[in-house]
Protein backbone atom coordinates (compact mmCIF):
# COMPACT_ATOMS: atom_id res chain seq x y z
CA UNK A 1 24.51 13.17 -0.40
CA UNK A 2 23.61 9.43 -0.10
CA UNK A 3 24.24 9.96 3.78
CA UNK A 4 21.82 12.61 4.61
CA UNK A 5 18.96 10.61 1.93
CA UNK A 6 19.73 7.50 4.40
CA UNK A 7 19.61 9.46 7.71
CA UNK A 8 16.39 11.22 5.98
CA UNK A 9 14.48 8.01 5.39
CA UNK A 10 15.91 6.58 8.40
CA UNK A 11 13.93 9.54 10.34
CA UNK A 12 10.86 9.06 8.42
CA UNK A 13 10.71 5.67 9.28
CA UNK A 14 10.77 5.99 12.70
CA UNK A 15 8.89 8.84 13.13
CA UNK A 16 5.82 6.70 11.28
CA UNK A 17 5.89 9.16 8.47
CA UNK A 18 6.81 7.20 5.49
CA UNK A 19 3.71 4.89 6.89
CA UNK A 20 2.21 7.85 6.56
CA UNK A 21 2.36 8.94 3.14
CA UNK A 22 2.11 5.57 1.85
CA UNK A 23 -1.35 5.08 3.15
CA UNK A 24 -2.08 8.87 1.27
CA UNK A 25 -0.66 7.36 -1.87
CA UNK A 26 -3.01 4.62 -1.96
CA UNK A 27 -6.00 6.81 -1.21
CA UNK A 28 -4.91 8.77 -3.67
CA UNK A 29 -4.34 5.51 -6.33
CA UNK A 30 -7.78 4.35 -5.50
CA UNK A 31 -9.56 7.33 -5.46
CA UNK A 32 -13.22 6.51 -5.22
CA UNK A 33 -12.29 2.74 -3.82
CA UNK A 34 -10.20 3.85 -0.95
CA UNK A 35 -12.84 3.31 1.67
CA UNK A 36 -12.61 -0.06 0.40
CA UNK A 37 -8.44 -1.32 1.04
CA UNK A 38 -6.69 -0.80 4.04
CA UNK A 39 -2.98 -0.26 4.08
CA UNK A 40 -1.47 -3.04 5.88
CA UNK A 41 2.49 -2.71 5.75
CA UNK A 42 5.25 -1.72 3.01
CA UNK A 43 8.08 -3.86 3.27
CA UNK A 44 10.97 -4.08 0.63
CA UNK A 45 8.55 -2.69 -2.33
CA UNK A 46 5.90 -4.66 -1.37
CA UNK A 47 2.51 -3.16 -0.52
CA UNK A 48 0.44 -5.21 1.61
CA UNK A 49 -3.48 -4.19 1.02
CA UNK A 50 -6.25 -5.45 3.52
CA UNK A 51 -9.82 -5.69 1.44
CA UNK A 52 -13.09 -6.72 2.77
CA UNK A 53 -13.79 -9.68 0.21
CA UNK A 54 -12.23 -11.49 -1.99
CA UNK A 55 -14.35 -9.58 -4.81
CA UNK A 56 -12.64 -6.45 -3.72
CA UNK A 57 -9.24 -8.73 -3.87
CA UNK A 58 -9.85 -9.08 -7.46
CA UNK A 59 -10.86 -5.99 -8.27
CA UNK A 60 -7.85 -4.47 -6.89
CA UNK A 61 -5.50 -6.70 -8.18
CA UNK A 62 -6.81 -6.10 -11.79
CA UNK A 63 -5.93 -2.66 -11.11
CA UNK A 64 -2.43 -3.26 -10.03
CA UNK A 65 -0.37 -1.79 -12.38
CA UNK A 66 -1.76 1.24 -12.65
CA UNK A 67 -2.71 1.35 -8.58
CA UNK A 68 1.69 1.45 -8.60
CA UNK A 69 2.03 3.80 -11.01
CA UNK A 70 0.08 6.16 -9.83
CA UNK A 71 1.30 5.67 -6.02
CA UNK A 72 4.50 6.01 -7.75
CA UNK A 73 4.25 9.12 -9.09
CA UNK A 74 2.54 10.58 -5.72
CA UNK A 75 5.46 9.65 -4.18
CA UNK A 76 7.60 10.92 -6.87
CA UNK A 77 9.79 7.68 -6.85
CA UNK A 78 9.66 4.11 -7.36
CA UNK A 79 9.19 2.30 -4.06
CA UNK A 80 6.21 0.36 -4.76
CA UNK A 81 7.64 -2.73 -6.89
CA UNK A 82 4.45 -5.13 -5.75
CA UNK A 83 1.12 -5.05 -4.56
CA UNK A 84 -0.40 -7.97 -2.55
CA UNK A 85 -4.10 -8.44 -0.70
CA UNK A 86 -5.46 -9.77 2.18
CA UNK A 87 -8.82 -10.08 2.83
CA UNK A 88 -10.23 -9.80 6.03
CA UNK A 89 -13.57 -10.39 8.01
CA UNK A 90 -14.79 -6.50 9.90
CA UNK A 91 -16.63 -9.09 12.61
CA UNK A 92 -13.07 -11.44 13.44
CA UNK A 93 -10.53 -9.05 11.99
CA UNK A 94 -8.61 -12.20 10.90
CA UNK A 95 -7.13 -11.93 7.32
CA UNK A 96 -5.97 -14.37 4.86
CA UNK A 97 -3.68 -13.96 1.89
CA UNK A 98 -5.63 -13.81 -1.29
CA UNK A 99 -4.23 -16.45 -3.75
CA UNK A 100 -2.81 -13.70 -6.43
């Protein structure tokens, strides 16, 4: 069984579609803020969030816990162990690791 859940993710992977419903998870964890984070990347339980500010940083990152629960139970297992921000200028697209 733990061959066909590795061959399964492996497939999701690389078909883009565990990108996929990670970025739905954290619309769905934000709710009414989603316009305002960007996915970024998911690597080893870390979820990498672009924001536009750093007041957006903060405001996400006080809602951490419960931002991971809830993508957590979207996804209907625990893959999201972190959550880290970037913010990022619109104009330069260059982004910066919010000190978290």
């Amino acid at each position: 069984m733990e061959h066909i859940k590795a061959s399964l993710e492996d497939f999701l992977s690389k078909a883009g579609l565990k990108v996929l419903l990670m970025e739905v998870a954290l619309r769905e964890a934000l709710g009414e803020e989603a316009n305002k984070a960007i996915f970024h990347t998911f690597k080893a339980g870390v979820l990498w969030v672009k924001v536009p500010n750093p007041s957006w940083a903060v405001e996400i990152m006080s809602k951490k816990t419960e931002i991971i629960q809830k993508m957590n139970i979207f996804l209907n297992e625990k893959l999201v162990c972190d959550l880290k921000t970037l913010v990022y200028s619109r104009e330069s697209n260059d982004a910066e690791e919010e000190r978290s």
